[in-house]
PDB file of N, CA and C in Angstrom:
ATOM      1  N   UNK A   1      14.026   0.799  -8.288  1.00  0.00           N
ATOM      2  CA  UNK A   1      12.874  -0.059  -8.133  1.00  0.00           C
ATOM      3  C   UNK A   1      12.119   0.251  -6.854  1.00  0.00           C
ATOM      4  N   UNK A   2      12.782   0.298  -5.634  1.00  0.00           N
ATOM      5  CA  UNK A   2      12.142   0.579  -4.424  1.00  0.00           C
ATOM      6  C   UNK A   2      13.343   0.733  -3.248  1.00  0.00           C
ATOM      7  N   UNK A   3      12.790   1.353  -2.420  1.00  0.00           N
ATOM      8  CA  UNK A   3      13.799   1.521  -1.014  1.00  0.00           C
ATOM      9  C   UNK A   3      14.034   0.496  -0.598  1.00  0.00           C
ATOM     10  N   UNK A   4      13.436  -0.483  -0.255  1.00  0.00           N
ATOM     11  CA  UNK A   4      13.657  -1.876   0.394  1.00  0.00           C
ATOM     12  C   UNK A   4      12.709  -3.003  -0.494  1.00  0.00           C
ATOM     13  N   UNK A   5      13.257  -4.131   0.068  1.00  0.00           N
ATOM     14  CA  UNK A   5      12.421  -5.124  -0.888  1.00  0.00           C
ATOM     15  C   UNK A   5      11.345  -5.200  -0.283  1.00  0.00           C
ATOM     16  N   UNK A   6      10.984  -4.931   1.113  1.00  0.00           N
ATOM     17  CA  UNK A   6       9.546  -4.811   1.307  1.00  0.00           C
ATOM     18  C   UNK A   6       8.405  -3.967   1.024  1.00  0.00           C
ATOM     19  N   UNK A   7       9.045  -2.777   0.389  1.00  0.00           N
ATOM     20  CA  UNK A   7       8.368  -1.467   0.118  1.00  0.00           C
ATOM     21  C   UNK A   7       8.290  -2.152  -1.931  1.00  0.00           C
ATOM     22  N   UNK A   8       9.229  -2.762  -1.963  1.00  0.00           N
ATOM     23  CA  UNK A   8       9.287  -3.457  -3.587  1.00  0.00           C
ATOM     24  C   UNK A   8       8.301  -4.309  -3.690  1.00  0.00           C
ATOM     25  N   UNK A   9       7.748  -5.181  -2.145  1.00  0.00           N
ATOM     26  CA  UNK A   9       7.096  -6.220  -3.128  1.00  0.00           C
ATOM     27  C   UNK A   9       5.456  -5.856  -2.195  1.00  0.00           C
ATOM     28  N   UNK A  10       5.085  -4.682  -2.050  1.00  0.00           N
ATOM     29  CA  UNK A  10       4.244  -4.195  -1.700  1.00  0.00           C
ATOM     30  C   UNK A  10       3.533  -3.119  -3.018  1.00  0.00           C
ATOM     31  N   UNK A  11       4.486  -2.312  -3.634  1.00  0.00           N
ATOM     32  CA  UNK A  11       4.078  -1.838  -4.739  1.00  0.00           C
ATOM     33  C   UNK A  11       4.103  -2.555  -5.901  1.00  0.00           C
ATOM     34  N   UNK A  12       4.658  -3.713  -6.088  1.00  0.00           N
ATOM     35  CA  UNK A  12       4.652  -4.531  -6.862  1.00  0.00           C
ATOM     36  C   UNK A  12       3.089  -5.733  -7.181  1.00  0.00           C
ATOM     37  N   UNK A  13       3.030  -5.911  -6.094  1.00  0.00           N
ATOM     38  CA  UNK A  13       2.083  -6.057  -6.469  1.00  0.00           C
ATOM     39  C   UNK A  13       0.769  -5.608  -6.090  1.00  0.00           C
ATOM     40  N   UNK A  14       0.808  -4.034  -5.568  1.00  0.00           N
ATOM     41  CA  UNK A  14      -0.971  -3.350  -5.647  1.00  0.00           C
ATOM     42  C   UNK A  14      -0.720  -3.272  -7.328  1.00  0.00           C
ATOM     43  N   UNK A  15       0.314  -3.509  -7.892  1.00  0.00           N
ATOM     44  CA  UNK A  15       0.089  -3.426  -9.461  1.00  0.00           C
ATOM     45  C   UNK A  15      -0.094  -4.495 -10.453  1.00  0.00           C
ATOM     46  N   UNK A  16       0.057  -5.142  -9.862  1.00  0.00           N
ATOM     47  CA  UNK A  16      -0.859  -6.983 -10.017  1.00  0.00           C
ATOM     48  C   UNK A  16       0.692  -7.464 -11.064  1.00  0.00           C
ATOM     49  N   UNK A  17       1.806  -7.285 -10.406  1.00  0.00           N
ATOM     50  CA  UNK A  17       2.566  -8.266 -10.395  1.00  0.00           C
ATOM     51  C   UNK A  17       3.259  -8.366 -11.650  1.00  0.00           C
ATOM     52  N   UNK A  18       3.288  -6.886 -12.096  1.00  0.00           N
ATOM     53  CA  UNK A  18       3.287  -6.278 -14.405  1.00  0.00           C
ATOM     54  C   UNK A  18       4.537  -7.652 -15.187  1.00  0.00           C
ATOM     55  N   UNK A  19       5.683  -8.479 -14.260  1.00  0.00           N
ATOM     56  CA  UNK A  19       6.227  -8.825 -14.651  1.00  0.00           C
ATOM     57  C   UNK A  19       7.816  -9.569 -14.199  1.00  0.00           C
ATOM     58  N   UNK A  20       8.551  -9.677 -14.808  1.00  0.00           N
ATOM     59  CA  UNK A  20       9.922  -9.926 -13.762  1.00  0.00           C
ATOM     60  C   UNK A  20      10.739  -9.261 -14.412  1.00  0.00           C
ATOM     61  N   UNK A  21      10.875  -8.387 -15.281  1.00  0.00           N
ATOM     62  CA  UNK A  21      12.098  -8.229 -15.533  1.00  0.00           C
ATOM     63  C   UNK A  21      11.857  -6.331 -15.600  1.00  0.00           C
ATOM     64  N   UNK A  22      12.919  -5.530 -15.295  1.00  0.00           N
ATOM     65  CA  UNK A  22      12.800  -3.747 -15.037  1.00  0.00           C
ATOM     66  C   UNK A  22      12.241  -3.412 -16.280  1.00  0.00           C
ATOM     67  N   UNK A  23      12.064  -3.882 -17.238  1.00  0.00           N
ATOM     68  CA  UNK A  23      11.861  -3.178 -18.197  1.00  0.00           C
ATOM     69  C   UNK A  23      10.245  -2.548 -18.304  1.00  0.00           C
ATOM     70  N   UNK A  24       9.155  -3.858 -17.515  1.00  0.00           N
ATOM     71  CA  UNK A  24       8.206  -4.107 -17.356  1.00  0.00           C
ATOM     72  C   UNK A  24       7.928  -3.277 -16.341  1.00  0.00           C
ATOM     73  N   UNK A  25       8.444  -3.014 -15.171  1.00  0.00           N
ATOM     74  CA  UNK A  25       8.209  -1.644 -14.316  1.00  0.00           C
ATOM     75  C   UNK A  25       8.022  -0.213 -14.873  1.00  0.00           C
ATOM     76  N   UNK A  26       9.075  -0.051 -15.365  1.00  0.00           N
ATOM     77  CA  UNK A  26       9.253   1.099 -15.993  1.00  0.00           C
ATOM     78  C   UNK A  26       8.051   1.939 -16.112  1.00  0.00           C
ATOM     79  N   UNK A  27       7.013   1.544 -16.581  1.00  0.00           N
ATOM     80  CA  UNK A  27       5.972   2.906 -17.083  1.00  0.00           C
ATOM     81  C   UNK A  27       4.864   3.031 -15.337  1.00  0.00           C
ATOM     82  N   UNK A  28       5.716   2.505 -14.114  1.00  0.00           N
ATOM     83  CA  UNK A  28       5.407   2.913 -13.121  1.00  0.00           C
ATOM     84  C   UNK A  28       6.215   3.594 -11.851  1.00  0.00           C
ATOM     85  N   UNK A  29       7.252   3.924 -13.047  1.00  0.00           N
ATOM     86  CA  UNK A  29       8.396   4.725 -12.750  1.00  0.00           C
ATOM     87  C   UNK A  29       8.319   6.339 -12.017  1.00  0.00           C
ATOM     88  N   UNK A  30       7.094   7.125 -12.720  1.00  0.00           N
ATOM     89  CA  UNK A  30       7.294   7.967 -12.986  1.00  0.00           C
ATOM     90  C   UNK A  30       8.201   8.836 -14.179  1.00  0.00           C
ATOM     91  N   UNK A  31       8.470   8.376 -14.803  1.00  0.00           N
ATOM     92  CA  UNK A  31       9.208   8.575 -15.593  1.00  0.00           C
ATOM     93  C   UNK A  31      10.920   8.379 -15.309  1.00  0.00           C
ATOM     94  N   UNK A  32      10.976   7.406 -14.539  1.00  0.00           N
ATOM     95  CA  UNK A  32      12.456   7.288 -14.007  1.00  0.00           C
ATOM     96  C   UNK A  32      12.585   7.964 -12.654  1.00  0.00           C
ATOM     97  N   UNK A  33      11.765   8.805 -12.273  1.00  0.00           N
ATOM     98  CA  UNK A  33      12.018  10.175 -11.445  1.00  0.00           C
ATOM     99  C   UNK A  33      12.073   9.044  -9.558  1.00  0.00           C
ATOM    100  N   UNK A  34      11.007   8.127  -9.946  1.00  0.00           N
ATOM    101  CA  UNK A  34      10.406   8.027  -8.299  1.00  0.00           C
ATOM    102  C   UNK A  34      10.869   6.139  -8.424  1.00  0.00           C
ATOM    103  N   UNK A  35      10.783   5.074  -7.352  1.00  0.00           N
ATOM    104  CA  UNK A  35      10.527   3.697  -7.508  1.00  0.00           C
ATOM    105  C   UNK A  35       9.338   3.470  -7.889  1.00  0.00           C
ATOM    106  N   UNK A  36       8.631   2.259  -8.285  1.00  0.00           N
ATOM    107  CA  UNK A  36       7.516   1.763  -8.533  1.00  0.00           C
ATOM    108  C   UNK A  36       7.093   2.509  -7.524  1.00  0.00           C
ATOM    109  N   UNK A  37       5.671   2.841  -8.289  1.00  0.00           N
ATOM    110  CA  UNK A  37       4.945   3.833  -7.656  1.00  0.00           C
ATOM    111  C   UNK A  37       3.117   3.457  -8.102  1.00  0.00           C
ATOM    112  N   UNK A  38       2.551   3.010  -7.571  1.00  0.00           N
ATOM    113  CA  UNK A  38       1.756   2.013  -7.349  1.00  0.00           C
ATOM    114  C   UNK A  38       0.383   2.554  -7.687  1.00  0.00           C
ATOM    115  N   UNK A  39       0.749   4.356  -7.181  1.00  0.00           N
ATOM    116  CA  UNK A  39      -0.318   5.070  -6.904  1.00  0.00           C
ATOM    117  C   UNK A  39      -0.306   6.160  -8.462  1.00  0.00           C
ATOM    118  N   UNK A  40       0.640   6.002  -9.335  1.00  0.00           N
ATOM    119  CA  UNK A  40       1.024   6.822 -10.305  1.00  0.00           C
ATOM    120  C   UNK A  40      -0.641   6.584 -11.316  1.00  0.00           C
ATOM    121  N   UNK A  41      -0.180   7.535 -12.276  1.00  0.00           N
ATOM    122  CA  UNK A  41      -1.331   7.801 -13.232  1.00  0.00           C
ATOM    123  C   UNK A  41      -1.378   6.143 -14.145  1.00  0.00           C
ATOM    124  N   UNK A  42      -0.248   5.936 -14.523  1.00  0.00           N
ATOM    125  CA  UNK A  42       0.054   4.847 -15.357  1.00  0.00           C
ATOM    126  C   UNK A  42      -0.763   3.219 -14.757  1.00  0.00           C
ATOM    127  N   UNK A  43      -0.391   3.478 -13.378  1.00  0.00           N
ATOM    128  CA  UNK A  43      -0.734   2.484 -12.263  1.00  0.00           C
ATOM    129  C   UNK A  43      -2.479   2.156 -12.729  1.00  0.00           C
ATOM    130  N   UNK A  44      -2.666   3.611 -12.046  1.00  0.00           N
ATOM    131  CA  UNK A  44      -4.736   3.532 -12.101  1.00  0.00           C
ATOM    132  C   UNK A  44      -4.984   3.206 -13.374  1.00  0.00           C
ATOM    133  N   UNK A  45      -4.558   3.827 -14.641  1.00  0.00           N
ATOM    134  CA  UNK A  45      -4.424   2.933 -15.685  1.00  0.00           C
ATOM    135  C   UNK A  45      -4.996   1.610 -15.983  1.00  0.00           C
ATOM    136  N   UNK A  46      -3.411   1.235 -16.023  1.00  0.00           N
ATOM    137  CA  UNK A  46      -3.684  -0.628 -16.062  1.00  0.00           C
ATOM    138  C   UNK A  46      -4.078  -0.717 -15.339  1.00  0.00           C
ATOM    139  N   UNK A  47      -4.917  -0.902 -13.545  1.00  0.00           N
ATOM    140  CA  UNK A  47      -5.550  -1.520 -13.257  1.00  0.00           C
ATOM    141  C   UNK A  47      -6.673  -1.608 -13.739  1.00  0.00           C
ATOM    142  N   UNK A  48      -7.252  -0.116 -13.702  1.00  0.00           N
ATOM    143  CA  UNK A  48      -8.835   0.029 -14.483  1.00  0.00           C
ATOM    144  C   UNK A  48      -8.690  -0.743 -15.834  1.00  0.00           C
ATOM    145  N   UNK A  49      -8.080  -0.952 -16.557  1.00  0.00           N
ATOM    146  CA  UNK A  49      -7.953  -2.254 -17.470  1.00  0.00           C
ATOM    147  C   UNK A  49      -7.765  -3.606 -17.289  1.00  0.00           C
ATOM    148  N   UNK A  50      -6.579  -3.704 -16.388  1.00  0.00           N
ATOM    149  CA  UNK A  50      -6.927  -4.915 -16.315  1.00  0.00           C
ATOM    150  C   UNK A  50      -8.269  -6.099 -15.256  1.00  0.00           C
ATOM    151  N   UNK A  51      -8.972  -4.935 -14.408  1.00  0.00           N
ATOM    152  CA  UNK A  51      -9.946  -5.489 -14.242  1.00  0.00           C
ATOM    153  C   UNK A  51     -10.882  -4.594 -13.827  1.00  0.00           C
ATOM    154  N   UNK A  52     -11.539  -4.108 -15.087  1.00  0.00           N
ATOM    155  CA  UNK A  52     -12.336  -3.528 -16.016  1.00  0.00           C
ATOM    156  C   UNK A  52     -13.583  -4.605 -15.789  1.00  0.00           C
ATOM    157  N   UNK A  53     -14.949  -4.396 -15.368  1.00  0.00           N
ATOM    158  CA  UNK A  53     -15.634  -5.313 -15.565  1.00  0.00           C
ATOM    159  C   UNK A  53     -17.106  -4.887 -16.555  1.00  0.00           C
ATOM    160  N   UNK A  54     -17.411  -5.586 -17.170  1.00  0.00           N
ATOM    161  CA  UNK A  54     -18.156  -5.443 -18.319  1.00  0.00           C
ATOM    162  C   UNK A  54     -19.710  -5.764 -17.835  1.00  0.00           C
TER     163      UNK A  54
END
């Protein structure tokens, strides 16, 4: 998940907070490879979706 819980709840939520449980991290994984990773492709992603403005 992360090196420390402060480095956890810093990438946690530049990703607006995806959930509580690991499963819900996961696709900001890197593919398992790295911790939440905030800055990943998946990341820019959902944000540009979830606030997407019209």
């Amino acid at each position: 998940m992360a090196n420390s819980f402060q480095e956890f709840l810093d990438e946690y939520t530049q990703i607006g907070c995806v959930g509580g449980e690991d499963w819900q991290w996961e696709a900001f994984t890197n593919n398992h490879t790295t911790p939440i990773d905030a800055s990943c492709e998946n990341a820019k992603k959902w944000l540009e979706i979830m606030f997407k403005c019209n």
